[in-house]
Protein backbone atom coordinates (compact mmCIF):
# COMPACT_ATOMS: atom_id res chain seq x y z
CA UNK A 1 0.00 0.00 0.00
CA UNK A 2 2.70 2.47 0.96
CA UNK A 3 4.30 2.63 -2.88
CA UNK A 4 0.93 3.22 -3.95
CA UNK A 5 0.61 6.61 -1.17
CA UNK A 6 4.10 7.65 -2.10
CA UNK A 7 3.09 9.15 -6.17
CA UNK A 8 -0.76 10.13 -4.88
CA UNK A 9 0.55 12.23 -2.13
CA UNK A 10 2.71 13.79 -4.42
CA UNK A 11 0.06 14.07 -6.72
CA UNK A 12 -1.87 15.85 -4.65
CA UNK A 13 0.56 18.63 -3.88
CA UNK A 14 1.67 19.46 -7.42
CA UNK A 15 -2.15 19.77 -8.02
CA UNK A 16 -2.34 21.86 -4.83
CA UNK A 17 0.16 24.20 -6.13
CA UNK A 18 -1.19 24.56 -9.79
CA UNK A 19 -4.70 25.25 -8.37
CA UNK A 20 -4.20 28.40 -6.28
CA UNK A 21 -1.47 30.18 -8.74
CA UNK A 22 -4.47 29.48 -11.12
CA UNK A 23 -7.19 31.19 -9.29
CA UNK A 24 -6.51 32.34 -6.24
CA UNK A 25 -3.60 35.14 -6.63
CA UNK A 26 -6.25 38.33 -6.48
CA UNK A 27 -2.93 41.10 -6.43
CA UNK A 28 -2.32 42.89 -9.14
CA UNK A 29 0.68 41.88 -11.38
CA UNK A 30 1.38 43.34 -14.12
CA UNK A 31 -2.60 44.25 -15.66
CA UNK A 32 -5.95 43.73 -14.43
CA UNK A 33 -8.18 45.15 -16.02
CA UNK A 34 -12.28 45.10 -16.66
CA UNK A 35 -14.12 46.94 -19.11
CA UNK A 36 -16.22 49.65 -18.88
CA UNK A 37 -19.83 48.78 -17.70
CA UNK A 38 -23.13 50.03 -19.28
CA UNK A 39 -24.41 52.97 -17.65
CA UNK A 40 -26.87 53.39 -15.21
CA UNK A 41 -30.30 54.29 -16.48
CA UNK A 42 -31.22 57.92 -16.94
CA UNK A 43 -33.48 57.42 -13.92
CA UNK A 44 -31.04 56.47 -11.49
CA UNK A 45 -29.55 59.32 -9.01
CA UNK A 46 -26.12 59.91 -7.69
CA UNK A 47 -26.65 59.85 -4.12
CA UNK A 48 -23.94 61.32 -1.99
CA UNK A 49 -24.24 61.74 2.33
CA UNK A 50 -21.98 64.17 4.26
CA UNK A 51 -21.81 61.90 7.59
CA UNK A 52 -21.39 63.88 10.60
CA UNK A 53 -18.16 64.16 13.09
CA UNK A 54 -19.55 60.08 14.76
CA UNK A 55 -20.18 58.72 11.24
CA UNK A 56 -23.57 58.59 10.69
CA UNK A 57 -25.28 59.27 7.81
CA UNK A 58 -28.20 61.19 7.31
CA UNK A 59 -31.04 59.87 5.96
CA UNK A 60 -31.41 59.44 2.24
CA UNK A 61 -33.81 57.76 -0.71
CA UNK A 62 -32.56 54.76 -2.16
CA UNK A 63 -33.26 55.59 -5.73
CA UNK A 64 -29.94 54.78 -7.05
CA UNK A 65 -25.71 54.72 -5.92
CA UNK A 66 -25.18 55.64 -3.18
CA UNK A 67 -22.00 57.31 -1.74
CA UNK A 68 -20.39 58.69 1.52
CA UNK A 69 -18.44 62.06 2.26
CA UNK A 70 -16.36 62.10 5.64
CA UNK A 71 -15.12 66.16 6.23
CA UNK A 72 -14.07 65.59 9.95
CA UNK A 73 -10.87 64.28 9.85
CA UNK A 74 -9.37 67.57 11.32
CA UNK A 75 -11.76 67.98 13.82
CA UNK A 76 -11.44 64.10 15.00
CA UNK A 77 -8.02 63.05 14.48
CA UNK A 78 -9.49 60.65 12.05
CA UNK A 79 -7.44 59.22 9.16
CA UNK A 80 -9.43 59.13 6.55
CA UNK A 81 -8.75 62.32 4.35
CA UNK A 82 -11.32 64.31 4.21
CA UNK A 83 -9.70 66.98 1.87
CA UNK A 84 -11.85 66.20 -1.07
CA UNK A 85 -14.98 66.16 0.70
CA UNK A 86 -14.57 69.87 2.02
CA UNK A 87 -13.56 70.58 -1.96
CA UNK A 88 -16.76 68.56 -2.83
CA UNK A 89 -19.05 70.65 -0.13
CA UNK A 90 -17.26 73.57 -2.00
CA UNK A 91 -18.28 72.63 -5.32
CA UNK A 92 -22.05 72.41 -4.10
CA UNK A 93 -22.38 75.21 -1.74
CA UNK A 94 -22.82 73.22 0.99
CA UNK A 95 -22.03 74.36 4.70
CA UNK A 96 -20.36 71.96 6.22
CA UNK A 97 -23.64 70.18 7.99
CA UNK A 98 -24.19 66.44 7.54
CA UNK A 99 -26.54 66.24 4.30
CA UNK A 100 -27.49 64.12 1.51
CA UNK A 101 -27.58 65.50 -2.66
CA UNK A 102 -28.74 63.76 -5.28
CA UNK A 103 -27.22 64.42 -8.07
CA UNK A 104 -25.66 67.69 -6.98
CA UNK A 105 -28.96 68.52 -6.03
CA UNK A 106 -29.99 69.42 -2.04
CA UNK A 107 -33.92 68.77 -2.99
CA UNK A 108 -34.73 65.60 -4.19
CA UNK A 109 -37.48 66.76 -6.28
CA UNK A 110 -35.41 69.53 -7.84
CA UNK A 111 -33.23 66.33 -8.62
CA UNK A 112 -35.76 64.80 -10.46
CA UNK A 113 -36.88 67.48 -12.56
CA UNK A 114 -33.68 68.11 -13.97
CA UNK A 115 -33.01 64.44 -14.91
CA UNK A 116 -32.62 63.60 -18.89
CA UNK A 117 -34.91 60.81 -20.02
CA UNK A 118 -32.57 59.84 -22.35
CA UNK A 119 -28.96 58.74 -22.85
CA UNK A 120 -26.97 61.86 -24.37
CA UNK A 121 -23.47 60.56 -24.17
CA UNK A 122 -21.41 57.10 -24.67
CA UNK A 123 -18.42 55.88 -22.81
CA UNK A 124 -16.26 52.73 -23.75
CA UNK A 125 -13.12 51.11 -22.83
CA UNK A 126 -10.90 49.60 -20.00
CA UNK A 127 -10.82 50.32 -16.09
CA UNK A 128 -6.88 49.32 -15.91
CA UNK A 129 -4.57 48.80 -12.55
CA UNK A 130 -1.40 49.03 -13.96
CA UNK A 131 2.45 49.11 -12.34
CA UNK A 132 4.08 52.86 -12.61
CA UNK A 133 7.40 53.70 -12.59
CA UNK A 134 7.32 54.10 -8.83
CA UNK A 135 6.68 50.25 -8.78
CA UNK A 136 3.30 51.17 -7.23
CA UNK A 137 -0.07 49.93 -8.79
CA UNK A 138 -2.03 53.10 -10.50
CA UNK A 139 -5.31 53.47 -11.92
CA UNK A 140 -5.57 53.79 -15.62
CA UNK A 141 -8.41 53.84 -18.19
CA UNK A 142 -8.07 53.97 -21.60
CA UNK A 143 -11.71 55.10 -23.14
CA UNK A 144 -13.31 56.35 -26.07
CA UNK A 145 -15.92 59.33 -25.14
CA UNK A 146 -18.50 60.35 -27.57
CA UNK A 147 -21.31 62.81 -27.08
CA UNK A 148 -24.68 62.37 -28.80
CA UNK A 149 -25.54 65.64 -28.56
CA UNK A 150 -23.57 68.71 -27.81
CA UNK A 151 -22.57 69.63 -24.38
CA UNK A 152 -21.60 72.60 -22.61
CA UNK A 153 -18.47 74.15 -22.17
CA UNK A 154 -19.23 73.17 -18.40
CA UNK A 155 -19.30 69.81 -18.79
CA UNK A 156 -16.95 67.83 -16.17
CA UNK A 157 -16.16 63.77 -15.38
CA UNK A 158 -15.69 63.30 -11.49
CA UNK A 159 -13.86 59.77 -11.03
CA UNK A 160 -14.56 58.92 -7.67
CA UNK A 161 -12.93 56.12 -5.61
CA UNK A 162 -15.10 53.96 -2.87
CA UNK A 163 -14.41 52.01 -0.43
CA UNK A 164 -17.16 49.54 0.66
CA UNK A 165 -16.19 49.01 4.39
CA UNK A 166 -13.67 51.18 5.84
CA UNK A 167 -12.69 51.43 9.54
CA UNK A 168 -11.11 53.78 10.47
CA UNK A 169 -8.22 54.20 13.41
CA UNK A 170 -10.85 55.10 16.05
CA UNK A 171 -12.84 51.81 14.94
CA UNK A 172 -15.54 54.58 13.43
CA UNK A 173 -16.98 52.62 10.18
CA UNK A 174 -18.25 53.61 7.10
CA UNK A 175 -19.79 51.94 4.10
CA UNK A 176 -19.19 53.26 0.43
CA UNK A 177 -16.56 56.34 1.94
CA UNK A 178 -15.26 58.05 -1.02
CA UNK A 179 -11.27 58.05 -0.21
CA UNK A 180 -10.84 59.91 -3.37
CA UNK A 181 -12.24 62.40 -6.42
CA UNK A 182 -10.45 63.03 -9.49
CA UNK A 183 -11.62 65.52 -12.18
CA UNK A 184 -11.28 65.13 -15.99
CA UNK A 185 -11.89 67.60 -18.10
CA UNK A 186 -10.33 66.54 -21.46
CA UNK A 187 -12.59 65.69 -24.25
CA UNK A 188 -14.44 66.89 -26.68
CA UNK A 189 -18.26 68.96 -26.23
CA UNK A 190 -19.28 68.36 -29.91
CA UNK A 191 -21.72 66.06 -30.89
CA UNK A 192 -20.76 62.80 -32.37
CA UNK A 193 -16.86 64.07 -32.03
CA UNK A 194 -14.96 60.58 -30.40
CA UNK A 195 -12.44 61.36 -27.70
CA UNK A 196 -9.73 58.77 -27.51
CA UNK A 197 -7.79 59.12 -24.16
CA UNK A 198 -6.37 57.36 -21.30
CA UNK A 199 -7.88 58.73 -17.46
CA UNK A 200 -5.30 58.51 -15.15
CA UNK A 201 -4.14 58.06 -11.68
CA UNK A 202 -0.52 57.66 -10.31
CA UNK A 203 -0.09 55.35 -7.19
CA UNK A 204 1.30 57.80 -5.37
CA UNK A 205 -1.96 59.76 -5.24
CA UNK A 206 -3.50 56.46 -4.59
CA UNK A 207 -1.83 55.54 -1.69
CA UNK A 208 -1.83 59.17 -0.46
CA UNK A 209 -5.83 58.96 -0.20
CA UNK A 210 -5.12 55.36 1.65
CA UNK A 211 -6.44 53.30 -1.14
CA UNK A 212 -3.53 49.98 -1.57
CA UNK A 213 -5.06 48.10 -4.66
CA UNK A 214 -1.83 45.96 -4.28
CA UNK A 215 -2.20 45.04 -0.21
CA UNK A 216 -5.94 45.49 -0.50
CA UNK A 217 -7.59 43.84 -3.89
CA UNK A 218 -11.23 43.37 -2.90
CA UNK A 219 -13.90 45.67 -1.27
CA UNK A 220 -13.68 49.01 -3.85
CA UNK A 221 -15.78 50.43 -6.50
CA UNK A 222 -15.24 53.44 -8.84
CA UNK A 223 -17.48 55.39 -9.82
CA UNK A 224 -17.83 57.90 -13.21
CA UNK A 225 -20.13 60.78 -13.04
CA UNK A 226 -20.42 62.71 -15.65
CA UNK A 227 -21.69 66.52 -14.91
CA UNK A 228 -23.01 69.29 -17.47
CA UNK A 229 -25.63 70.43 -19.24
CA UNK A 230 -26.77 69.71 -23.07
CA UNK A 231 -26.54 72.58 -24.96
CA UNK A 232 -28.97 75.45 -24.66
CA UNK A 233 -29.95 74.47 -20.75
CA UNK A 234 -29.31 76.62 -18.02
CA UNK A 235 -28.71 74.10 -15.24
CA UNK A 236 -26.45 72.05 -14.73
CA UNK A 237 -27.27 68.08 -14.03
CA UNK A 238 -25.99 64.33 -14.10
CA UNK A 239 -25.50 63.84 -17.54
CA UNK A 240 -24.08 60.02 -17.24
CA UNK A 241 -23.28 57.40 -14.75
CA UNK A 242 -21.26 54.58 -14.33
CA UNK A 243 -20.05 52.52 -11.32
CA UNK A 244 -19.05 49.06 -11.07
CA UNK A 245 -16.51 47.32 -8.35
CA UNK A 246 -12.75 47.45 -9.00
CA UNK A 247 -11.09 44.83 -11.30
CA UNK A 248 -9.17 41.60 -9.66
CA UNK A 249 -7.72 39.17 -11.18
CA UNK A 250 -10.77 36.79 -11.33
CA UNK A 251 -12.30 39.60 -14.00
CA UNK A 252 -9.92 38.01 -16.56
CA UNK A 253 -10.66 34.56 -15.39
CA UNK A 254 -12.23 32.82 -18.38
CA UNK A 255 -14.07 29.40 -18.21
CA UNK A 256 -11.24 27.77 -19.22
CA UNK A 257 -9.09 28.99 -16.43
CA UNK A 258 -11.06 26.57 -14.26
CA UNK A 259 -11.56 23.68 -16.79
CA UNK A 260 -8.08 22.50 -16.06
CA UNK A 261 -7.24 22.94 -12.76
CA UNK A 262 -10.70 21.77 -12.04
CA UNK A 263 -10.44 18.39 -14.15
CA UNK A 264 -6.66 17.87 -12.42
CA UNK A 265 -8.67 18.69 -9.15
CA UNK A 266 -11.04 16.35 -9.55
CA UNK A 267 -8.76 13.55 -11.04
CA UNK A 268 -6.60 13.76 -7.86
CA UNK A 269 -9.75 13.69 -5.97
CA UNK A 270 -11.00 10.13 -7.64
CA UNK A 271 -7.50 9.04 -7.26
CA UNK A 272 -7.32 9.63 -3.57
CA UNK A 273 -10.25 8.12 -3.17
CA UNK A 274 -9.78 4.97 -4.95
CA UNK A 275 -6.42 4.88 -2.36
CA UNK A 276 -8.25 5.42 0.47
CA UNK A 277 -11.24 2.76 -0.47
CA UNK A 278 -8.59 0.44 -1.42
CA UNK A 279 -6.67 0.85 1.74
CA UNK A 280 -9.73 0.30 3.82
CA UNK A 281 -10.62 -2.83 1.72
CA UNK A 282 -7.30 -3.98 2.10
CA UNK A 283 -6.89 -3.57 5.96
CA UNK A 284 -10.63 -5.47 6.53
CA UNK A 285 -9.63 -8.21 4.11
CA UNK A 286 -5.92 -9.30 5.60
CA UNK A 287 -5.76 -11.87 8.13
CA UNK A 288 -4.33 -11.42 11.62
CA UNK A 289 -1.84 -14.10 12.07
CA UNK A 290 -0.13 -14.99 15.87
CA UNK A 291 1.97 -17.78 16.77
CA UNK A 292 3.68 -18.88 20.19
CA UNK A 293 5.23 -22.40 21.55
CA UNK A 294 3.14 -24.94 22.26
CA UNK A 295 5.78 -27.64 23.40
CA UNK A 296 9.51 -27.52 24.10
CA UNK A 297 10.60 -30.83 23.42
CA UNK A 298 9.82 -31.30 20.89
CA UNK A 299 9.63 -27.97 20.10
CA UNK A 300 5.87 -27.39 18.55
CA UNK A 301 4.82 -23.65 16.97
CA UNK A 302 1.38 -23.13 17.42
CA UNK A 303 -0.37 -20.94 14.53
CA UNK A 304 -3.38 -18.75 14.84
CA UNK A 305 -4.95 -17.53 12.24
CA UNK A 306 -8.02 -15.00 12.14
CA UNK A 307 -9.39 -14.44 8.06
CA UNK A 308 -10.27 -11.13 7.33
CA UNK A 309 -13.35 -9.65 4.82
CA UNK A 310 -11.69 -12.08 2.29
CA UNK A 311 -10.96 -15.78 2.24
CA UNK A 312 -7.07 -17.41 1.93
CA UNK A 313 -5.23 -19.90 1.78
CA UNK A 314 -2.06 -21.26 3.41
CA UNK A 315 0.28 -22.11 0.69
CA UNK A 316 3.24 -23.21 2.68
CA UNK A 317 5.71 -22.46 5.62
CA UNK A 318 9.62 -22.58 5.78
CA UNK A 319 11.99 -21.89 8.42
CA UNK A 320 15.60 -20.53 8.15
CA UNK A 321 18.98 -23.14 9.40
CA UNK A 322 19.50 -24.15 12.23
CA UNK A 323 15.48 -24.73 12.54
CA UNK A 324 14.51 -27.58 10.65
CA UNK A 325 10.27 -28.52 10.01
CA UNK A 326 9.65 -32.28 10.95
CA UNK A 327 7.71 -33.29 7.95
CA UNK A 328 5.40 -31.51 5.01
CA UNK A 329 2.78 -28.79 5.54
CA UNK A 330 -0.63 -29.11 4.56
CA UNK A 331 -1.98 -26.65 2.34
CA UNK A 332 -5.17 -24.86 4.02
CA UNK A 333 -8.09 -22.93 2.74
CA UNK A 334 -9.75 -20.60 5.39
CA UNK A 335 -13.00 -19.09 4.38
CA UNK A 336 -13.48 -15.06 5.29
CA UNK A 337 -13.92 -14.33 8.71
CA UNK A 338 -13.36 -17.72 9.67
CA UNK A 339 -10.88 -19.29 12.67
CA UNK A 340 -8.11 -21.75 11.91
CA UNK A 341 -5.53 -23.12 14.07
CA UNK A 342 -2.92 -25.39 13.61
CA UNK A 343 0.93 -26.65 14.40
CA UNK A 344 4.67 -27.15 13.18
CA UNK A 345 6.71 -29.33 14.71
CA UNK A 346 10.17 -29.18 14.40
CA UNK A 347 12.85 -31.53 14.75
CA UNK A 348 15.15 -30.02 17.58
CA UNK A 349 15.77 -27.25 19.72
CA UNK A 350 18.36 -24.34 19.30
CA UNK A 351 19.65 -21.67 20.52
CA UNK A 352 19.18 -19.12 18.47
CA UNK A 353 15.85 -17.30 17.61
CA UNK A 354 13.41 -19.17 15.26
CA UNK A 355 13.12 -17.52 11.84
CA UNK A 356 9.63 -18.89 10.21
CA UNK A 357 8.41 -17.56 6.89
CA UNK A 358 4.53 -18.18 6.11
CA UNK A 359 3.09 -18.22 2.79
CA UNK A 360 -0.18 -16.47 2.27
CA UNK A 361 -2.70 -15.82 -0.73
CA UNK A 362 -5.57 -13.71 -0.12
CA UNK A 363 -8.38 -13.62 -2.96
CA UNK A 364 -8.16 -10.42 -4.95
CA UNK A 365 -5.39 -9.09 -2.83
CA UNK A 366 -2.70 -11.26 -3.82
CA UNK A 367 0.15 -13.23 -2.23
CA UNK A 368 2.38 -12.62 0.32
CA UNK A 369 4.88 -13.39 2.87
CA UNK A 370 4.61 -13.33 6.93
CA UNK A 371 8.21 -13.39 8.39
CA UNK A 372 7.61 -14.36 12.08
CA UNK A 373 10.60 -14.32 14.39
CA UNK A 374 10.74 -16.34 17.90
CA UNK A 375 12.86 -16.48 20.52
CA UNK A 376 13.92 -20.17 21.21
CA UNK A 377 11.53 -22.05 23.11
CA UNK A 378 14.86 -23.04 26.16
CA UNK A 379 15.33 -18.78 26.38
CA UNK A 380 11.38 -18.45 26.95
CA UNK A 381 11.22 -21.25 29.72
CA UNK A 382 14.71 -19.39 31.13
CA UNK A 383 13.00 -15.99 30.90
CA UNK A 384 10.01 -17.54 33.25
CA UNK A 385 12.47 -19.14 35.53
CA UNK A 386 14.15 -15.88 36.42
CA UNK A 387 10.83 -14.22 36.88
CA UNK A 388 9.65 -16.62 39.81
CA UNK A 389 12.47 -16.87 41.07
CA UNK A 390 13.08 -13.04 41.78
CA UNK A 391 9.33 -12.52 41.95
CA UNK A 392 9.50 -15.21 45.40
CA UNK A 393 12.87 -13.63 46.28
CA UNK A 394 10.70 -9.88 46.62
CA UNK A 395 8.02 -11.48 48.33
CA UNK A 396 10.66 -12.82 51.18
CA UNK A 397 11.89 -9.28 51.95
């Protein structure tokens, strides 16, 4: 059994190491990248809550994403930055109390009025983490921006940054906290007029605003909010919106990433399996086999011989010089689970130990041989002596 464990165990830990370097490796190396999703629909808001100075958020209508401003960070010690959301209560005239906008809007019916029932601008291409030349991983997009209509000279992409759960070093908590906003302002107004660029944002700034894409893979989502007005309109409003989680490396994973590592998986699974059955099978089916003196002179060997989950038979039984067997041995067949005893005689003691070899064929497990060695039968019967005789020696004192 234990040349069969040998190649299966290392089986299994070739397969264990192919597996994970497969799948499981979420840090970014090189590229990961994701494209791009569709945009939200026209009807969907931009939701953004100043919390106040204990984290809590005001209250706010779930009509569509919703993110978190934190401004306190100088007040509280806090380190989250909080830089950009004092610019961003800037930008919307805000004074500094905890409050809720939808899309740039304080009133949420103002909000809704303003809203566009129709797409007026398309965005495609690649949301990219990428190594810079300070060996940092940055945030690059490469996209192709088209208006369907013309905009105004107002017109502005905020890239913001999310974090789904962060914790801050107070153990204060916040769900969707922006750690960071990034304005773009460079593409074209004119209708039908494709902008091909790449957005982008060093690692540096990154890791300035606390966001580690490296250290950190999971639990972020970005966020693109376009800002304007088609031309012609006096107000300003959301003019597109897109936000999706952050790219890992399971993005890129393809169905037949897994095919492989799951059909070696699985094979190794079957095999182990089949080695652990057949071990099991094989330890219920052997006999157990015991033997001890019977006699001295002559010496006799008695045999005992339990049969396991499968029946055997006893093909023959040698000893090694100076032992000699006093006559043949009969051939036995013991059914499963069955007791047999039986004896060896041999022709004359010896000194030294009693090397017996027993030969044994089990059905469907094959052949095999027992090596049994026994002290000489005079060493036992000296062993005893000594016993009694300092066991009654004790008993005197």
């Amino acid at each position: 059994m234990r040349p069969l464990l040998v190649p299966v165990a290392l089986f299994l830990v070739l397969t264990s190491c192919m597996v994970p370097s497969a799948l499981a490796d979420d840090a970014p190396k090189g590229t990961v990248s994701k494209a791009i999703p569709e945009p939200e629909h026209p009807s969907q808001m931009l939701i953004e809550s100043f919390m106040d100075s204990d984290a809590n958020e005001p209250e706010w209508s779930d009509q569509g994403v919703h993110l978190s401003w934190w401004p306190w960070s100088d007040e509280t010690g806090s380190n989250w930055p909080d830089d950009d959301a004092k610019s961003r209560l800037g930008q919307l005239g805000l004074p500094g109390e905890p409050a809720t906008v939808y899309n740039g809007e304080s009133n949420l019916a103002n909000a809704s009025e303003l809203q566009y029932s129709e797409f007026v601008l398309d965005l495609e291409g690649e949301i990219q983490f990428v190594l810079d030349d300070n060996g940092g991983v940055a945030l690059s997009m490469p996209v192709a921006f088209t208006p369907r209509v013309n905009l105004s000279d107002s017109t502005v992409l905020s890239i913001f940054i999310s974090e789904d759960r962060a914790v801050d070093h107070h153990g204060r908590v916040a769900h969707h906290l922006i750690r960071d906003m990034m304005p773009e302002v460079g593409f074209s107004n004119e209708a039908n007029n494709t902008t091909e660029t790449t957005w982008s944002i060093p690692s540096s700034h990154l890791l300035a605003a606390g966001i580690d894409f490296d250290a950190q893979p999971h639990g972020w989502h970005i966020t693109l909010a376009f800002f304007g007005a088609v031309e012609g309109d006096q107000e300003d409003r959301l003019l597109g919106l897109y936000h999706t989680s952050a790219p890992t490396s399971w993005d890129e994973a393809s169905v037949g990433d897994f095919f492989m590592p799951g059909f070696v998986l699985l094979l190794c699974v079957v095999i182990a399996s089949g080695a652990v059955l057949g071990s099991f099978r094989r330890e219920k089916g052997m006999p157990k086999i015991d033997a001890q003196w019977s006699s001295v002179e002559p010496p006799v060997l008695q045999f005992r011989i339990q049969a396991g989950t499968q029946p055997l038979t006893l093909k023959g039984c040698t000893c090694a010089e100076p032992w000699a067997i006093r006559g043949g041995f009969k051939r036995a067949n013991i059914t499963a689970g069955r007791h047999h005893e039986f004896s060896v005689r041999f022709k004359r003691n010896e000194e030294r130990d009693c090397h017996v070899s027993l030969n044994v064929e089990v059905d469907e497990l094959g052949s095999w041989t027992q090596y049994l060695r026994l002290p000489s039968p005079r060493e036992a019967i000296r062993s005893v002596e000594g016993n009694v005789e300092e066991a009654t020696t004790g008993g005197a004192e």
